[in-house]
C-alpha atoms as a PDB file:
ATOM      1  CA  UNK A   1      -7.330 -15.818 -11.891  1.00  0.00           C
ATOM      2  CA  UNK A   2      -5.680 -13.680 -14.749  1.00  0.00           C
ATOM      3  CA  UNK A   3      -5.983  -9.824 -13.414  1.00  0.00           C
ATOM      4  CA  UNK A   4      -8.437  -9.464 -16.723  1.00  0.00           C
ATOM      5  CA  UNK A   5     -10.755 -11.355 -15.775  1.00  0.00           C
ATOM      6  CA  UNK A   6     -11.280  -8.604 -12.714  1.00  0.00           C
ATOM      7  CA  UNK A   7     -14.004  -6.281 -13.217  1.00  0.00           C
ATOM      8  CA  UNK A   8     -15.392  -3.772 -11.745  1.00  0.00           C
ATOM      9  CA  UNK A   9     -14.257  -0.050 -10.451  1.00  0.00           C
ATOM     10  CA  UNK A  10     -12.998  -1.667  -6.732  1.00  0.00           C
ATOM     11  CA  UNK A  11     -10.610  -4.302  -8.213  1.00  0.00           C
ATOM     12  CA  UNK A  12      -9.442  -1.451 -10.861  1.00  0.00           C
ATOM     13  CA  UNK A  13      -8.685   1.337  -7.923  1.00  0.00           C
ATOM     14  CA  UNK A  14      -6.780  -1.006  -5.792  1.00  0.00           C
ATOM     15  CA  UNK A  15      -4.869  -3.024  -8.644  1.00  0.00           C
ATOM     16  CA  UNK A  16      -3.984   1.015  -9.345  1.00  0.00           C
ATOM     17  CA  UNK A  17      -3.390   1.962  -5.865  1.00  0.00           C
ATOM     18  CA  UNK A  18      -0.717  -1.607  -5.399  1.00  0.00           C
ATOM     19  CA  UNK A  19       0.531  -0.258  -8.514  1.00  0.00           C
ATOM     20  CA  UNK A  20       1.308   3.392  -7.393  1.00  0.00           C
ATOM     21  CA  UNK A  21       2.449   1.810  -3.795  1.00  0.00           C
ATOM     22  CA  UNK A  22       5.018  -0.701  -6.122  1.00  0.00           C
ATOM     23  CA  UNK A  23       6.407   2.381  -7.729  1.00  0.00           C
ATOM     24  CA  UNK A  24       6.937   4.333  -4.749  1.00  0.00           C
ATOM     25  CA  UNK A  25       8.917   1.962  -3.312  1.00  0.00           C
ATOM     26  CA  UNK A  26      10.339   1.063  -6.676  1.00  0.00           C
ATOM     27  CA  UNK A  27      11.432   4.795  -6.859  1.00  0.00           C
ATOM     28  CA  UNK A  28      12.514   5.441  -3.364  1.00  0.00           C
ATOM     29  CA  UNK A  29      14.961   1.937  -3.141  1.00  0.00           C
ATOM     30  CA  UNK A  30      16.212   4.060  -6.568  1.00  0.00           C
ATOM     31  CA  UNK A  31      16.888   6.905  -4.738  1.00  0.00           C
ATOM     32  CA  UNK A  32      18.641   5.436  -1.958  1.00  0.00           C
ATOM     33  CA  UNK A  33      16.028   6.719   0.290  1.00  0.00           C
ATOM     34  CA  UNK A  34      15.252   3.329   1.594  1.00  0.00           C
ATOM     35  CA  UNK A  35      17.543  -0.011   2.117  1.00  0.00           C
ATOM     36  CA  UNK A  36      16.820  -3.131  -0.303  1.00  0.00           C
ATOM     37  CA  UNK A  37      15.688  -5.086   3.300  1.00  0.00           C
ATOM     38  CA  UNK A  38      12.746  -2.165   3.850  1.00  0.00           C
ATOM     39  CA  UNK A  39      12.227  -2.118   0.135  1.00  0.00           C
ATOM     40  CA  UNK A  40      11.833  -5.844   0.219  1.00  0.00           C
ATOM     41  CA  UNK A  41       9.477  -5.959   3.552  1.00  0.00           C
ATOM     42  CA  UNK A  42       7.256  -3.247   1.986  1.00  0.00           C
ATOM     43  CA  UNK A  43       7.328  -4.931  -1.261  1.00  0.00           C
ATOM     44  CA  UNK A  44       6.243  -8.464   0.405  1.00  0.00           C
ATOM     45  CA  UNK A  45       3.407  -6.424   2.254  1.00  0.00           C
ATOM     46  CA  UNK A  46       2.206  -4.971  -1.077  1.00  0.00           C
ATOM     47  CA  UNK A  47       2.568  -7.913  -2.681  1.00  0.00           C
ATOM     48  CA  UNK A  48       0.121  -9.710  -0.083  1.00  0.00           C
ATOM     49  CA  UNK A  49      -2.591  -7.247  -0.424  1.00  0.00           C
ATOM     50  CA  UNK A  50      -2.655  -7.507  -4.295  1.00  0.00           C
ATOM     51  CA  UNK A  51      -2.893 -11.559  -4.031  1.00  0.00           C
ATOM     52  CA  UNK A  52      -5.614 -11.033  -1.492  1.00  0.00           C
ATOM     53  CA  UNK A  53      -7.715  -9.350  -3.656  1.00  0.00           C
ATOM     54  CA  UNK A  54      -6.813 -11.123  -6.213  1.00  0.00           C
ATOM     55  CA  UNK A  55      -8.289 -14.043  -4.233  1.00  0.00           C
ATOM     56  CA  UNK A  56     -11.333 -12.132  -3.131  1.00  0.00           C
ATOM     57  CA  UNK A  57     -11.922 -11.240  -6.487  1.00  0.00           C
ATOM     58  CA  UNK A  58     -11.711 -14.746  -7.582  1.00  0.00           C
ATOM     59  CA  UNK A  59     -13.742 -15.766  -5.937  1.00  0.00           C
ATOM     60  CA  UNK A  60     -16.768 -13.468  -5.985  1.00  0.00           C
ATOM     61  CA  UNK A  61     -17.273 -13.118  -9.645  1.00  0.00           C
ATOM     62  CA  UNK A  62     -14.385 -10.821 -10.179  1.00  0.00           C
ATOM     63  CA  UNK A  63     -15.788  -8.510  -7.792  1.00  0.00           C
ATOM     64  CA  UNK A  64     -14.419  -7.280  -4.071  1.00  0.00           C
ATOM     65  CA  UNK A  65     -17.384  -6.809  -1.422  1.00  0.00           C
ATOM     66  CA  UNK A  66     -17.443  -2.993  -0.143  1.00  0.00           C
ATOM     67  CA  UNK A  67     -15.806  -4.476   3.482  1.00  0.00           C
ATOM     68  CA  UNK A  68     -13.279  -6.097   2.651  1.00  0.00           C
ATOM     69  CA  UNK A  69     -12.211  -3.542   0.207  1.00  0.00           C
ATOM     70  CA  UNK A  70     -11.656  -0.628   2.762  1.00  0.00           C
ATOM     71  CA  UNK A  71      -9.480  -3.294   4.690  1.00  0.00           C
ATOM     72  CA  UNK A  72      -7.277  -3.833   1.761  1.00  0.00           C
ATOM     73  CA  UNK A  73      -7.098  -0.206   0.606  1.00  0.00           C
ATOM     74  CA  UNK A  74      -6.192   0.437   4.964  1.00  0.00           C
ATOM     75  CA  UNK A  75      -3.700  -2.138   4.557  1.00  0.00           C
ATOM     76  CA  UNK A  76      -2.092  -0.643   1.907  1.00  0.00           C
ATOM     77  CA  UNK A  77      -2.505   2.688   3.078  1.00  0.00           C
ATOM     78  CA  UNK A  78      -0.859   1.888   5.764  1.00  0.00           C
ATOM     79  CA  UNK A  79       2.239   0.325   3.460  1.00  0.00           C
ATOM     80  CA  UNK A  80       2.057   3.474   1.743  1.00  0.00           C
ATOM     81  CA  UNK A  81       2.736   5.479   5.146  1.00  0.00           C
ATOM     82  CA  UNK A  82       5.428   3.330   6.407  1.00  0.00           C
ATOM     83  CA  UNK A  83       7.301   3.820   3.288  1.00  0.00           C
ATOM     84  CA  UNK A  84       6.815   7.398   3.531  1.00  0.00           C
ATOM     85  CA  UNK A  85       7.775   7.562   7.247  1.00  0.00           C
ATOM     86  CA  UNK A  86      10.889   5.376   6.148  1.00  0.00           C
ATOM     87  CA  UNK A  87      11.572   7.641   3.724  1.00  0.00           C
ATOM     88  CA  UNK A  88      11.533  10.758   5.538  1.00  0.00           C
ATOM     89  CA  UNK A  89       8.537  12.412   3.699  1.00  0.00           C
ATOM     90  CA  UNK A  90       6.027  11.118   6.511  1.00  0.00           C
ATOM     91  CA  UNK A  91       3.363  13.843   8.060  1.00  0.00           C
ATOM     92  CA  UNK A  92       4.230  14.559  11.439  1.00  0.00           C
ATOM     93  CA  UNK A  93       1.386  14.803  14.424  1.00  0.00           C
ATOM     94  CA  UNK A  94       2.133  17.353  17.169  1.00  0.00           C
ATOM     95  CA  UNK A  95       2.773  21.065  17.459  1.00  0.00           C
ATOM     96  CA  UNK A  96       6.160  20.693  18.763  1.00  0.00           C
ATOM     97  CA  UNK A  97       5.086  21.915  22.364  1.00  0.00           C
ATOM     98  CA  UNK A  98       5.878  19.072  24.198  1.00  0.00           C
ATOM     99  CA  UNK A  99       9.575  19.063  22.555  1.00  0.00           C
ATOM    100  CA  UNK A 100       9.046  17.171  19.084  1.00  0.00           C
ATOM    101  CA  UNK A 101       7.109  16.594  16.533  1.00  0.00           C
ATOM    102  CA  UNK A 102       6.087  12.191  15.941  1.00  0.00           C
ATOM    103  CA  UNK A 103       5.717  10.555  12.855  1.00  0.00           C
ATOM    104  CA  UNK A 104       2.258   9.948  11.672  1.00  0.00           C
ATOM    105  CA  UNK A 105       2.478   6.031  11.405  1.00  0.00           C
END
């Protein structure tokens, strides 16, 4: 199905939300922040989710069903943290008083 014939403000936030997740990994692999082989596994993960909505989308009328939409967007948020916890620029949980702070991720 040609991304155009998508409608509807679901398929638009998460083709935008792949989009931003492509770029940050675009712009961290840039940066040096990240090696091509993490850039590459979070890209193929990214990748995934947009052809899986794609497919939902497909076929449902060009429309993604409220369920399976939060699953996509917590699969890519979930992209989205492991690049930022590869990165470095991950939240960390904890207050430090058992002897560290842990990466959120």
């Amino acid at each position: 199905t040609d991304p155009t014939d998508m409608t509807g403000p679901r398929v638009e936030a998460l083709i935008e939300q792949v989009q931003g997740v492509h770029k940050g990994i675009v712009d961290a692999r840039q940066a040096n922040s990240i090696t091509p082989v993490v850039a590459e596994r979070l890209e193929m993960r990214t990748a995934r989710i947009g052809q899986a909505a794609e497919k939902i989308a497909a076929s449902d009328h060009g429309r993604i069903p409220a369920a399976q939409y939060h699953d996509l967007l917590r699969r890519l948020d979930n992209v989205d943290q492991r690049l930022r916890v590869d990165t470095g620029s991950g939240f960390l949980m904890g207050d430090g008083s058992d002897g560290g702070n842990y990466p959120n991720g």
